[in-house]
C-alpha atoms as a PDB file:
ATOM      1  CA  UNK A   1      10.178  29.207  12.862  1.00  0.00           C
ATOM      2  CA  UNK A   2      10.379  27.096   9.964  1.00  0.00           C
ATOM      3  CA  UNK A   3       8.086  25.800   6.659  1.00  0.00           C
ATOM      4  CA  UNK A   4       4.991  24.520   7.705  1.00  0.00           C
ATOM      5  CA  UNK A   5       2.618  22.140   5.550  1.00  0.00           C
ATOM      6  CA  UNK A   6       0.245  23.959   3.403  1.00  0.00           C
ATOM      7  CA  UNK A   7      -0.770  21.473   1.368  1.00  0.00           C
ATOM      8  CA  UNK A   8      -4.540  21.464   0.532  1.00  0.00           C
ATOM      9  CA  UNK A   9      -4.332  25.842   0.405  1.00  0.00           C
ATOM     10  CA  UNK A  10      -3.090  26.697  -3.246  1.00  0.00           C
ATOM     11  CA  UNK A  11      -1.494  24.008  -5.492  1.00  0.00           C
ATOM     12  CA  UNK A  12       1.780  25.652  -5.953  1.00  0.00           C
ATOM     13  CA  UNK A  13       3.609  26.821  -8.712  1.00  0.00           C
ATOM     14  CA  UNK A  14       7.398  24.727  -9.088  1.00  0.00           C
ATOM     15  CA  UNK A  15      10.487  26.090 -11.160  1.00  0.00           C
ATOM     16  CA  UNK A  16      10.743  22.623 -13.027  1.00  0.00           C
ATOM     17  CA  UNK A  17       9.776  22.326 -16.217  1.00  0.00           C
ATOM     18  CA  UNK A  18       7.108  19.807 -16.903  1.00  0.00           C
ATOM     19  CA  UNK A  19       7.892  16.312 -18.596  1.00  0.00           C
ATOM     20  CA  UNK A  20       5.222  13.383 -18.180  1.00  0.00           C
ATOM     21  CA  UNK A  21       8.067  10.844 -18.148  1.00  0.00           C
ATOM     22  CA  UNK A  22      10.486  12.478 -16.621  1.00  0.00           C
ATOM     23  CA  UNK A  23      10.792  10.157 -14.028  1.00  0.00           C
ATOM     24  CA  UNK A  24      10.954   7.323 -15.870  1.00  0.00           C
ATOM     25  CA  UNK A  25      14.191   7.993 -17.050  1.00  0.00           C
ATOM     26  CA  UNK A  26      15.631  10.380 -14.725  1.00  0.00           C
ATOM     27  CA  UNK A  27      18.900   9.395 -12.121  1.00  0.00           C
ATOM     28  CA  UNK A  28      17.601   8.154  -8.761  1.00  0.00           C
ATOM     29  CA  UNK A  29      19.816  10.578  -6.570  1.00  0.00           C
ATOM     30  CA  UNK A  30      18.717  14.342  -6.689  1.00  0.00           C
ATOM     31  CA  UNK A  31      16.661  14.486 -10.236  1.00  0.00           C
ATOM     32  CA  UNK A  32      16.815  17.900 -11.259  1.00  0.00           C
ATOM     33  CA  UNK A  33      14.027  17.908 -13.944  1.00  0.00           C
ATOM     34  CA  UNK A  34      14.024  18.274 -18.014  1.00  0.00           C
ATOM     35  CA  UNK A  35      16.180  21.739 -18.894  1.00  0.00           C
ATOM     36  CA  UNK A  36      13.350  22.965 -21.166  1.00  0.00           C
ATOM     37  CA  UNK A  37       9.729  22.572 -22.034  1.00  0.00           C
ATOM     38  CA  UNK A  38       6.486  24.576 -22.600  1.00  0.00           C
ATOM     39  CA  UNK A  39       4.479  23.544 -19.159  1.00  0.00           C
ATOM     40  CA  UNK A  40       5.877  24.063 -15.555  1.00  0.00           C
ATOM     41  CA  UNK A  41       5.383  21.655 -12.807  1.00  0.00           C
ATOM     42  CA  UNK A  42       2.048  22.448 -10.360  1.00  0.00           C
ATOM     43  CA  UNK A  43       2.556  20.648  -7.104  1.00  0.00           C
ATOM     44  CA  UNK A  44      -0.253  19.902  -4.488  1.00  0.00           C
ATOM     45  CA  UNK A  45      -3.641  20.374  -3.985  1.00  0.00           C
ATOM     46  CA  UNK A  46      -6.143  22.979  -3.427  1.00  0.00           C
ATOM     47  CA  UNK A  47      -9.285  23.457  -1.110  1.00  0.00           C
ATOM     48  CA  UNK A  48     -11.132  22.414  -4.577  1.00  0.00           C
ATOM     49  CA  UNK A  49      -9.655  19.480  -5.660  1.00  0.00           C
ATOM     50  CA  UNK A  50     -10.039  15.903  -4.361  1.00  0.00           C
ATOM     51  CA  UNK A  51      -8.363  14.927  -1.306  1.00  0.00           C
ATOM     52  CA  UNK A  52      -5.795  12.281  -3.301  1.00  0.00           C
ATOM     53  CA  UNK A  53      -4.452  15.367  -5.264  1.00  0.00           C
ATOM     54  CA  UNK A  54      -3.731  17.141  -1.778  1.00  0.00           C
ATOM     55  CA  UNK A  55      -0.436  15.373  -1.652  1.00  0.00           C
ATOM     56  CA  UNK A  56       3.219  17.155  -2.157  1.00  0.00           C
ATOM     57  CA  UNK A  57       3.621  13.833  -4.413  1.00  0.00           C
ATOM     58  CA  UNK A  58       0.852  15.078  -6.704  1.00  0.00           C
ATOM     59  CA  UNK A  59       2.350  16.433 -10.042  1.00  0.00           C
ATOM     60  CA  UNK A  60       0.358  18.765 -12.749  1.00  0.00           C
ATOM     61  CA  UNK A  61       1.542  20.813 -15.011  1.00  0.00           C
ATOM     62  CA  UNK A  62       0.201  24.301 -16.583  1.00  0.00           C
ATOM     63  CA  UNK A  63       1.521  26.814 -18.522  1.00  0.00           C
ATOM     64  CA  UNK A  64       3.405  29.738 -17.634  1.00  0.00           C
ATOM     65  CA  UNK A  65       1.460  32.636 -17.963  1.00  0.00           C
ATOM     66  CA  UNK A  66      -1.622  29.925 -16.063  1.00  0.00           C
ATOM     67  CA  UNK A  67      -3.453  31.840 -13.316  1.00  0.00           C
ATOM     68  CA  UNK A  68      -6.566  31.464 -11.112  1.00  0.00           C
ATOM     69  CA  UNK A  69      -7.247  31.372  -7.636  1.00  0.00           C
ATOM     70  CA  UNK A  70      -6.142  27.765  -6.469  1.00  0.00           C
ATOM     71  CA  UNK A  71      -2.596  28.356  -7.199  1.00  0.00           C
ATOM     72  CA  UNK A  72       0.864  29.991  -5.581  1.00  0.00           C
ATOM     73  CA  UNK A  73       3.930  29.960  -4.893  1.00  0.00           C
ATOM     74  CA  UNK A  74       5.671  29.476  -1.562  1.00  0.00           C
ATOM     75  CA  UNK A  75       8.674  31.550  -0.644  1.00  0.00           C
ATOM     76  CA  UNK A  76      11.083  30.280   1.539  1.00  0.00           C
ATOM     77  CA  UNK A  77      14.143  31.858   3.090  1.00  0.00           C
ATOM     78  CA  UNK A  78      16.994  29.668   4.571  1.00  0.00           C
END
C-alpha cells in the first residue's frame, strides 16, 4: 500500500494559493505558500499536455471554481 506516481493522468488540483513569485522570496525550509490570492496552485501534467509539464515540479495555476477533464485531486490517507 502506499501513493503511487500518477503524474501524466490529471494535473491535480493543490490547496496553495497561487503566487508567480512565491518562491522567490519564500524561506528555504518547508515554504508553506502565500495565505491568500484569487488562483490555486495546479500541479502536474495531463495525458494532453507536453511531456516537460508531466513533472510534480510543474506549477500552474487556475481559478477555483476551474473545471474540465484533465484535472483532480488526489486523496491521501496516512
Amino acid at each position: 500500500m502506499g501513493i503511487y506516481d500518477m503524474s501524466g493522468n490529471v494535473r491535480e488540483w493543490c490547496n496553495d494559493w497561487y503566487d508567480m513569485d512565491y518562491y522567490g522570496k519564500s524561506p528555504n525550509d518547508n515554504p508553506q505558500g502565500p495565505t491568500d490570492g484569487t488562483l490555486r496552485v495546479i500541479r502536474g501534467g495531463s495525458w494532453q499536455l507536453s511531456d516537460q509539464k508531466c513533472r510534480v515540479s510543474s506549477r500552474m495555476s487556475e481559478g477555483h471554481n476551474t473545471h474540465d477533464r484533465t484535472m483532480g485531486f488526489r486523496l491521501a490517507h496516512p
